[in-house]
Protein backbone atom coordinates (compact mmCIF):
# COMPACT_ATOMS: atom_id res chain seq x y z
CA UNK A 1 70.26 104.76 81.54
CA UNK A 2 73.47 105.06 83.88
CA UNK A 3 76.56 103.07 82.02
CA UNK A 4 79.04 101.87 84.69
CA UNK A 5 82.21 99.64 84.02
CA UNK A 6 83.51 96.44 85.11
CA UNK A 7 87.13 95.66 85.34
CA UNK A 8 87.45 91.97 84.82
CA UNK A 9 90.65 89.44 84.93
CA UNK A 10 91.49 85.96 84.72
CA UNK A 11 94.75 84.43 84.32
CA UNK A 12 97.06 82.72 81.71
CA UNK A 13 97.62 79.10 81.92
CA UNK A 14 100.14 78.25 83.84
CA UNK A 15 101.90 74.86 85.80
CA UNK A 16 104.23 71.77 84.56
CA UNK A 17 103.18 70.40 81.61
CA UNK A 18 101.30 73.69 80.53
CA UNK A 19 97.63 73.18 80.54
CA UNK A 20 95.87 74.35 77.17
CA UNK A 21 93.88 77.04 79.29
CA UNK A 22 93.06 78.29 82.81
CA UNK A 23 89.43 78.10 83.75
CA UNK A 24 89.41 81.98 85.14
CA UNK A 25 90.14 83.43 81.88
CA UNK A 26 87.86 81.19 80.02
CA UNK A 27 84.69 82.03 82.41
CA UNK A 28 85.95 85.71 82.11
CA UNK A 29 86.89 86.10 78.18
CA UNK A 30 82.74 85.17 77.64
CA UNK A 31 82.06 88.63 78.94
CA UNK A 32 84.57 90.80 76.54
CA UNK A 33 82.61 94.11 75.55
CA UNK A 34 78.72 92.45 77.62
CA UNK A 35 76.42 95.05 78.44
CA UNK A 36 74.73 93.58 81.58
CA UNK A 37 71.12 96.01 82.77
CA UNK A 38 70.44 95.65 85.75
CA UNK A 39 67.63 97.80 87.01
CA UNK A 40 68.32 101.37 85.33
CA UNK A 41 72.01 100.68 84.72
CA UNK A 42 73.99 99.43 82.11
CA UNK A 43 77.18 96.93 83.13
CA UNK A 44 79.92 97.10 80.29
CA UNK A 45 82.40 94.43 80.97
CA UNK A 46 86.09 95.14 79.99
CA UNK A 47 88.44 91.42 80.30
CA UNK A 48 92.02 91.13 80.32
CA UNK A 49 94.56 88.23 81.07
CA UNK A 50 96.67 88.44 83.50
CA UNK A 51 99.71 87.04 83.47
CA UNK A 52 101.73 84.36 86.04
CA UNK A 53 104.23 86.55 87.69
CA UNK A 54 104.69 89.07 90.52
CA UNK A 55 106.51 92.19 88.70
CA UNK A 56 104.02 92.28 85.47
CA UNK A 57 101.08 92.17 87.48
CA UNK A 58 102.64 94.77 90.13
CA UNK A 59 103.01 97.26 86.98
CA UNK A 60 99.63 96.08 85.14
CA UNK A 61 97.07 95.77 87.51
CA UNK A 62 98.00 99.90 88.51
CA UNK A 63 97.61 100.86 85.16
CA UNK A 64 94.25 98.52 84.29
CA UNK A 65 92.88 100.77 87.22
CA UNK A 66 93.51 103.70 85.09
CA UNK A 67 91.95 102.49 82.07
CA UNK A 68 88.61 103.78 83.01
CA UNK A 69 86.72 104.91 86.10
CA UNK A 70 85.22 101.37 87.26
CA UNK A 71 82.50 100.94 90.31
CA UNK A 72 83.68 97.01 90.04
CA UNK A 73 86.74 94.99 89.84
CA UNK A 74 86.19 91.20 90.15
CA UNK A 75 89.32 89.47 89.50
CA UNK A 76 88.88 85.59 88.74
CA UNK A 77 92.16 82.86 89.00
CA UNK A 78 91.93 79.05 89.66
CA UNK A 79 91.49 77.47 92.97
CA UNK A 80 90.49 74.21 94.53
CA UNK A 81 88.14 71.57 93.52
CA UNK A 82 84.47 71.66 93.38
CA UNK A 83 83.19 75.01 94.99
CA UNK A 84 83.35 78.89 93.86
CA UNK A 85 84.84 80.89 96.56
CA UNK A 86 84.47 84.17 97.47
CA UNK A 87 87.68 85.65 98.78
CA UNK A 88 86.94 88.29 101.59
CA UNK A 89 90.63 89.84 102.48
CA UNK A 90 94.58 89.34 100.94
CA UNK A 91 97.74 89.72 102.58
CA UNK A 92 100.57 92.25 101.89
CA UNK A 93 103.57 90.02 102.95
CA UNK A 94 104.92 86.04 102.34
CA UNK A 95 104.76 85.57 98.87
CA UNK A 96 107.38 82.76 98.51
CA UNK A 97 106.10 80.86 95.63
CA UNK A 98 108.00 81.58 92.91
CA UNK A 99 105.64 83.02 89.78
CA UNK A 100 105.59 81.04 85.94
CA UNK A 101 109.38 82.39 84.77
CA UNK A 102 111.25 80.21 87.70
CA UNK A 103 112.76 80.98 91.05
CA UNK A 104 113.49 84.13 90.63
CA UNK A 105 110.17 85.19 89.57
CA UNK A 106 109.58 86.65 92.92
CA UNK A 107 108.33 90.32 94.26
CA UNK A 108 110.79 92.75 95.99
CA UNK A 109 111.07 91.65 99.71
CA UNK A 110 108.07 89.06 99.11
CA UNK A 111 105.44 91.81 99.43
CA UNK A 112 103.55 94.16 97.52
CA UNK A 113 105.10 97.48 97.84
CA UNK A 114 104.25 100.87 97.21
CA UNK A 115 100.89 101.22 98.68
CA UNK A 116 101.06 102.72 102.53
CA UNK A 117 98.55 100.61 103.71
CA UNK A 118 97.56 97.96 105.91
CA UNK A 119 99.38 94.49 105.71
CA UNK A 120 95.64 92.68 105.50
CA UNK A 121 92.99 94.61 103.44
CA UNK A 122 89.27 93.29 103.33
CA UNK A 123 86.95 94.17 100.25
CA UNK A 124 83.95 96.26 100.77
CA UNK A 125 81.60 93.47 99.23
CA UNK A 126 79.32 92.01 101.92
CA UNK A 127 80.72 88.49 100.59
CA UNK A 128 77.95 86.35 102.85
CA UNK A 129 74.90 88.90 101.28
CA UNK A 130 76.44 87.60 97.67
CA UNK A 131 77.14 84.25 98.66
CA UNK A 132 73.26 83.36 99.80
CA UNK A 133 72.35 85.72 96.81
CA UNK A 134 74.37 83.41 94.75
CA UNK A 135 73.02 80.09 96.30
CA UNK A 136 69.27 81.75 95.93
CA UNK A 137 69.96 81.83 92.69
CA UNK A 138 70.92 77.88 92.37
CA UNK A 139 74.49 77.97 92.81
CA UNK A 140 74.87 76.00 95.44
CA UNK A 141 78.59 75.10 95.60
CA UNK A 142 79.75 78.57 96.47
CA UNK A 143 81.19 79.68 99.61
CA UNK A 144 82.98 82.38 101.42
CA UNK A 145 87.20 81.83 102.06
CA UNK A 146 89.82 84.15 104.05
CA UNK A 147 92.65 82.42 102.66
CA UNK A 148 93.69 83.55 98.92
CA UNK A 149 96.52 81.11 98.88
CA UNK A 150 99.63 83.90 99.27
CA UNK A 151 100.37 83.40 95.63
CA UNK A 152 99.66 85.70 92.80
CA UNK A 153 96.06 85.19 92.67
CA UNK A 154 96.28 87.22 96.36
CA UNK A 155 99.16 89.41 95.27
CA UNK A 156 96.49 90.30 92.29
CA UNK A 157 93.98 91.31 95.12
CA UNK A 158 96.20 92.77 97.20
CA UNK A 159 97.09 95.37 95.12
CA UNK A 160 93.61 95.92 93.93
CA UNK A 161 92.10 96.64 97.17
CA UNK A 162 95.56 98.72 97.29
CA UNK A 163 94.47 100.72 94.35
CA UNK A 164 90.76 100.98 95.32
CA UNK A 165 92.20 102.24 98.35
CA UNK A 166 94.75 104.89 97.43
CA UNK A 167 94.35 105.92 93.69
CA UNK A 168 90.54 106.58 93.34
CA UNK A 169 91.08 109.00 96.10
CA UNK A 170 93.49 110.96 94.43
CA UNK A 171 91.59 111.00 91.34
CA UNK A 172 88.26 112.05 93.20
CA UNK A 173 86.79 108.97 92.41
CA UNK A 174 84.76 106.42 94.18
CA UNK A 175 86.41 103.54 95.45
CA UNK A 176 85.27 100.40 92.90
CA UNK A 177 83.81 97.25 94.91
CA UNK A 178 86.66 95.36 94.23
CA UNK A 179 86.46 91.25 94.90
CA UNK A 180 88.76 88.24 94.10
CA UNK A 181 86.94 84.93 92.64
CA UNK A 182 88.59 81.48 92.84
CA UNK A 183 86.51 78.73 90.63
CA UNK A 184 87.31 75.54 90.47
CA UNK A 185 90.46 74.37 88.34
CA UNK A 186 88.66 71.29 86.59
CA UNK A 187 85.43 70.77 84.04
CA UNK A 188 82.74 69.83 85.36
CA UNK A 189 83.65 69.76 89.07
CA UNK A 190 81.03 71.43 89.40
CA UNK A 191 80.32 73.83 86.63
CA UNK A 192 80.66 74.07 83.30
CA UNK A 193 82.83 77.07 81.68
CA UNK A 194 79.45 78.63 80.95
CA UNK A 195 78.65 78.24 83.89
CA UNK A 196 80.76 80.24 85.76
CA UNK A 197 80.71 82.96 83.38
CA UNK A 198 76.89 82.79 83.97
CA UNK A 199 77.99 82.85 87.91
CA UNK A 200 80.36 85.99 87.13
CA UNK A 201 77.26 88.05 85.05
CA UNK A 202 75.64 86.89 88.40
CA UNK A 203 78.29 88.37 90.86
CA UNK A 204 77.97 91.51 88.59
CA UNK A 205 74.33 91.76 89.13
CA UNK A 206 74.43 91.57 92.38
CA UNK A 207 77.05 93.90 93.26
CA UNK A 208 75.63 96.16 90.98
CA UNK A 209 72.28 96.69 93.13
């Protein structure tokens, strides 16, 4: 059986009062060290948190890359109310919203740098395929977006599809399908936390086909 990897992220609570958790690292910590078959292939998931601000995630997500030679990267972060979206592209420039250390918690030039590519980068996931695989599968409040919100859940895509783009190359290795997940930042409204790990072992399936 073929074992590929999964690079998965979520991030730390963050906002004024602090929240006791953020609902993208508790969907993604429920997959730490899964084995997911699909078909003749083996999934094993590998989770980390990210944290709230521009520079550590400029020098961690780079080096998470490294970490092993993944076919998928799905990073997770909270997003609006009551609907799962798929993120299909992230910008390189405007990020003016200052990260969790204060004002000055922003990114050189408010940009991602180093990468010589393109200032809007789409992922290689057909997002409406996995969106009506999704819904076929009973998720119905899950839906495609182009707008990652310019703050560091988009900076964190960014420079993944930056990476996917440039590194793997160098490295002669494919390219991983690499895909941003917003869910929503609330219980209930409309899944569970169980429930959207469930609809992240989902995503994985499906991209894994």
């Amino acid at each position: 059986m073929e074992l590929k990897h999964v690079l998965l992220t979520g991030f730390e609570p963050f906002g004024t009062p602090l929240p006791s958790d953020n609902r993208s690292w508790e969907a993604v910590r429920q997959l730490a060290g899964e084995r997911i078959v699909v078909g003749s292939t083996t999934v094993l998931c590998h989770c980390f948190e990210l944290p709230v601000s521009y520079d550590p995630v400029s020098e961690l997500v780079p080096r998470l890359h490294l970490g092993e030679c993944f076919s998928m990267v799905i990073h997770c972060g909270a997003g609006t109310a009551g609907s799962v979206r798929l993120e299909q592209l992230a910008h390189r420039t405007d990020y003016v919203k200052p990260g969790s250390k204060g004002k000055s918690d922003l990114p050189a030039g408010n940009c991602v740098s180093n990468y010589p590519t393109p200032d809007e980068l789409c992922t290689t996931v057909d997002v409406e395929r996995l969106r009506s695989a999704l819904k076929s599968k009973g998720w119905s409040s899950v839906e495609a977006s182009s707008d990652a919100g310019r703050y560091l859940c988009e900076f964190t895509y960014y420079t993944s599809l930056a990476e996917a783009l440039t590194t793997y190359a160098g490295r002669r290795i494919a390219p991983p399908k690499t895909l941003f997940v917003h869910v929503p930042p609330l219980a209930r409204d409309p899944y569970e936390d169980v429930e959207l790990a469930e609809i992240v072992r989902d995503i994985i399936r499906i991209m894994a086909e």
